[in-house]
C-alpha atoms as a PDB file:
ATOM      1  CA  UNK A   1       0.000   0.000   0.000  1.00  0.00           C
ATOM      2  CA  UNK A   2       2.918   2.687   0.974  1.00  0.00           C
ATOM      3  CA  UNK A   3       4.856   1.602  -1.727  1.00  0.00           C
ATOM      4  CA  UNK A   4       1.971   2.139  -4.438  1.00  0.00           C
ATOM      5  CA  UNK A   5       1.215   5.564  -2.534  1.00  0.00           C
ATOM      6  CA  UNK A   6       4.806   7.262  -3.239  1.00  0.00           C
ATOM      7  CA  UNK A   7       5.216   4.983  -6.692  1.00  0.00           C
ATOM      8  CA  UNK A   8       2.118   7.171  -7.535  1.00  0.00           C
ATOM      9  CA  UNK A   9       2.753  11.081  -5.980  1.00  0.00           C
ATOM     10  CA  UNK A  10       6.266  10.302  -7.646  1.00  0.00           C
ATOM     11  CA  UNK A  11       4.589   9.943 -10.897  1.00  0.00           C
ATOM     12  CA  UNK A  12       2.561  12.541 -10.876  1.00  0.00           C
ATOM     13  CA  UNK A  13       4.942  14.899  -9.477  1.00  0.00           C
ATOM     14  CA  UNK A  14       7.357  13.900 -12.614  1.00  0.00           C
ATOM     15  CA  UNK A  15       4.428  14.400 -14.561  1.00  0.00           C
ATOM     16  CA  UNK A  16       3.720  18.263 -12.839  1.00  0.00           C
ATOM     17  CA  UNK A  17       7.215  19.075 -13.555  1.00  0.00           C
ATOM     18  CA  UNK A  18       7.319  18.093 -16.653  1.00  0.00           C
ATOM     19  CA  UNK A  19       4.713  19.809 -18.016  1.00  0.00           C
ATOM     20  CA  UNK A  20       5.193  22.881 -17.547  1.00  0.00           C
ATOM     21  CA  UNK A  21       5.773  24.194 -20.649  1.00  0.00           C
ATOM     22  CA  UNK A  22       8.981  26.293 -20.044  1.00  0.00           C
ATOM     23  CA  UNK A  23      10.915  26.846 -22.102  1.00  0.00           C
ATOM     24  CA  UNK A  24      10.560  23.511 -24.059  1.00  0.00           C
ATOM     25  CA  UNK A  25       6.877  24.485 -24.986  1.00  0.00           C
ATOM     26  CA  UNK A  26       6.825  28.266 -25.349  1.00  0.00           C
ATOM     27  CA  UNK A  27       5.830  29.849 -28.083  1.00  0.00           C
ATOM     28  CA  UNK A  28       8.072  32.526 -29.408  1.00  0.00           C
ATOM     29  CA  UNK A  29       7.601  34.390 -32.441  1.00  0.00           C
ATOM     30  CA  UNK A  30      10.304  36.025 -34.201  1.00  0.00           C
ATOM     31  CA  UNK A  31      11.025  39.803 -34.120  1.00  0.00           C
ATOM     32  CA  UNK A  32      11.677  40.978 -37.905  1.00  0.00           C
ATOM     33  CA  UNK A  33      13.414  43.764 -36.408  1.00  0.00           C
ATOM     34  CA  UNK A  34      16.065  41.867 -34.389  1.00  0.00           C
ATOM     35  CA  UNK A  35      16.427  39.831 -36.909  1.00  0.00           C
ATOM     36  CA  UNK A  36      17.600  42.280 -39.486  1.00  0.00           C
ATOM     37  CA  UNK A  37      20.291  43.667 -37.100  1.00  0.00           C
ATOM     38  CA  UNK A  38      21.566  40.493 -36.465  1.00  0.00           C
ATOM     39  CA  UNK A  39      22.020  39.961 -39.988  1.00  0.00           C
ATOM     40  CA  UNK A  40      23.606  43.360 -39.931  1.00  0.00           C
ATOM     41  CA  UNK A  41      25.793  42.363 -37.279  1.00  0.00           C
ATOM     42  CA  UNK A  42      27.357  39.413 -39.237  1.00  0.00           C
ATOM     43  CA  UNK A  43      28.080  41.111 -42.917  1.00  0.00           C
ATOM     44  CA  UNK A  44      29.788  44.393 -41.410  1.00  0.00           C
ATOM     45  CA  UNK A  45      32.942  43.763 -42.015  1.00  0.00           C
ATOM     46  CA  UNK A  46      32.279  43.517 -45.607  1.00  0.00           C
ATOM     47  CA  UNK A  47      29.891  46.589 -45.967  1.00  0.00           C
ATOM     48  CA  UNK A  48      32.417  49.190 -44.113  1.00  0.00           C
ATOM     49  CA  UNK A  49      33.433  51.819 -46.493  1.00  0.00           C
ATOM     50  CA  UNK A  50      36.193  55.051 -44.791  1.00  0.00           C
ATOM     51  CA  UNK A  51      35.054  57.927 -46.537  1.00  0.00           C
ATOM     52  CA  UNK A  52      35.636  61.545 -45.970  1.00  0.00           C
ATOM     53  CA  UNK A  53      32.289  61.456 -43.818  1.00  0.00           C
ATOM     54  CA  UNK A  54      33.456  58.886 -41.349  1.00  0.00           C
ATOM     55  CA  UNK A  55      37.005  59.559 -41.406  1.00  0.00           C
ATOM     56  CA  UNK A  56      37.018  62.026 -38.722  1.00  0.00           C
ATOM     57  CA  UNK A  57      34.938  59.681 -36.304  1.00  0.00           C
ATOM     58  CA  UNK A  58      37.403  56.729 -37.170  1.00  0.00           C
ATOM     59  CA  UNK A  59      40.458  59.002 -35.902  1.00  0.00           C
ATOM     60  CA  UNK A  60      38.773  60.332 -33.038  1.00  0.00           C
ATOM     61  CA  UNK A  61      38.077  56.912 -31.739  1.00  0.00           C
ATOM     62  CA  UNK A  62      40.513  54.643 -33.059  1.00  0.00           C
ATOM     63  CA  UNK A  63      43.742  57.308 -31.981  1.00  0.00           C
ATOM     64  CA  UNK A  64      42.992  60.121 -30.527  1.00  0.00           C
ATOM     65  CA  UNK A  65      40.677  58.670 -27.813  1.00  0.00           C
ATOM     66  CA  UNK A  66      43.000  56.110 -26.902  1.00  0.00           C
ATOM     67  CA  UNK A  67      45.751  58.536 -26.451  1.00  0.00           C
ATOM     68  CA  UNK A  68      44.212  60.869 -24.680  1.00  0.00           C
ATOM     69  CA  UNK A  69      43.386  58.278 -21.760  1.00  0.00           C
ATOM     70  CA  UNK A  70      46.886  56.890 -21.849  1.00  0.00           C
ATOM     71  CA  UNK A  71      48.346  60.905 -21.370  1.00  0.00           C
ATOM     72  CA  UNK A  72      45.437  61.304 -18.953  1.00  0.00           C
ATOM     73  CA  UNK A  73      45.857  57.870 -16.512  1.00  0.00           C
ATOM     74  CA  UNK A  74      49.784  58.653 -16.839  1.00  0.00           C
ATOM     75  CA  UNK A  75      49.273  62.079 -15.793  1.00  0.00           C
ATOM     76  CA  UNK A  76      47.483  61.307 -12.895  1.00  0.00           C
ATOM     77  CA  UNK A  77      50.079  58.529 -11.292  1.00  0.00           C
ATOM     78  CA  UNK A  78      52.471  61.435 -11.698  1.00  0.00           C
ATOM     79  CA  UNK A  79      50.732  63.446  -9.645  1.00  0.00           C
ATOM     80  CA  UNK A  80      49.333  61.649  -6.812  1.00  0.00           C
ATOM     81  CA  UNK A  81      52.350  58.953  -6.870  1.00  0.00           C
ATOM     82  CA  UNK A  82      51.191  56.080  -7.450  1.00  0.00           C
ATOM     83  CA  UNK A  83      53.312  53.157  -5.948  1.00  0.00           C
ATOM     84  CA  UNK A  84      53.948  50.840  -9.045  1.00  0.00           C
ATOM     85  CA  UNK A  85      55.180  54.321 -11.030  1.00  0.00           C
ATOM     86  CA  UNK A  86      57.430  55.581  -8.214  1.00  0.00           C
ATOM     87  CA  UNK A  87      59.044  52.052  -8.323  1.00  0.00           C
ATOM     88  CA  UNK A  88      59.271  52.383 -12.059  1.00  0.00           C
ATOM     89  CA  UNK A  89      60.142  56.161 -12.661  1.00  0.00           C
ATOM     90  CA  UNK A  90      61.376  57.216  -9.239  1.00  0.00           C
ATOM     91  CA  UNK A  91      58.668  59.389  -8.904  1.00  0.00           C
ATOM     92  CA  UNK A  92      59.589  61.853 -11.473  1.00  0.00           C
ATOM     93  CA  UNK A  93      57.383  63.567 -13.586  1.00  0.00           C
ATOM     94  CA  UNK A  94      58.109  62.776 -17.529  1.00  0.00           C
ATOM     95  CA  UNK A  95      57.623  67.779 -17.972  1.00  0.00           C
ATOM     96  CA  UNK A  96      60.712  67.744 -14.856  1.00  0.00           C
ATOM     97  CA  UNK A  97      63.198  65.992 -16.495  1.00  0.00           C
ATOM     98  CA  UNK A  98      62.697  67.474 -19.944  1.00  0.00           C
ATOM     99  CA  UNK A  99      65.450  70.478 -19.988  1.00  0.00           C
ATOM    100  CA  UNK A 100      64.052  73.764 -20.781  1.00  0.00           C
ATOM    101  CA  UNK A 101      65.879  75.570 -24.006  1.00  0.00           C
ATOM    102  CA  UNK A 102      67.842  77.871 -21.460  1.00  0.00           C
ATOM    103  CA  UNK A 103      69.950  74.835 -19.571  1.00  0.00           C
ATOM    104  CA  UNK A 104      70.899  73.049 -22.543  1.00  0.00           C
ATOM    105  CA  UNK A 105      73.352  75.659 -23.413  1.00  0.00           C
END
């Protein structure tokens, strides 16, 4: 009798949890919108064109951006001393070692 009791609530609880119709049974329907960028997504390589329009943006981000954080993030260890560019530089700034025009003479 006990054993046909939980042979039966195990059944139907492996019946409950299988049926529950996520995510094996959901319906999705496809989004024609997502679908075109991903399409986009996978052929840009081969529809990027530099022309005078998007040459400006393309060395803004691609050099000058870059740069500019490097001089910035260097900048600041000089100033407030950073431990790992003391070790490396001795703590001096790169604009107190250059020699002004009057003491290379």
């Amino acid at each position: 009798m006990l054993r046909s009791t939980v042979a039966r609530r195990g059944r139907q609880m492996a019946k409950n949890n299988h049926s529950r119709g996520y995510p094996a049974n959901m319906k999705a329907q496809p989004n024609k919108w997502v679908d075109e960028w991903n399409g986009l997504k996978e052929i840009t390589e081969y529809t990027f064109e530099v022309t005078q329009g998007n040459v400006g943006h393309l060395l803004l981000w691609a050099v000058a951006f870059p740069v500019w954080t490097y001089w910035y993030t260097r900048d600041e260890f000089c100033r407030y001393g950073d431990r790992r560019f003391k070790e490396l530089y001795n703590g001096e700034h790169e604009l107190d070692v250059v020699a002004s025009p009057s003491e290379e003479e």
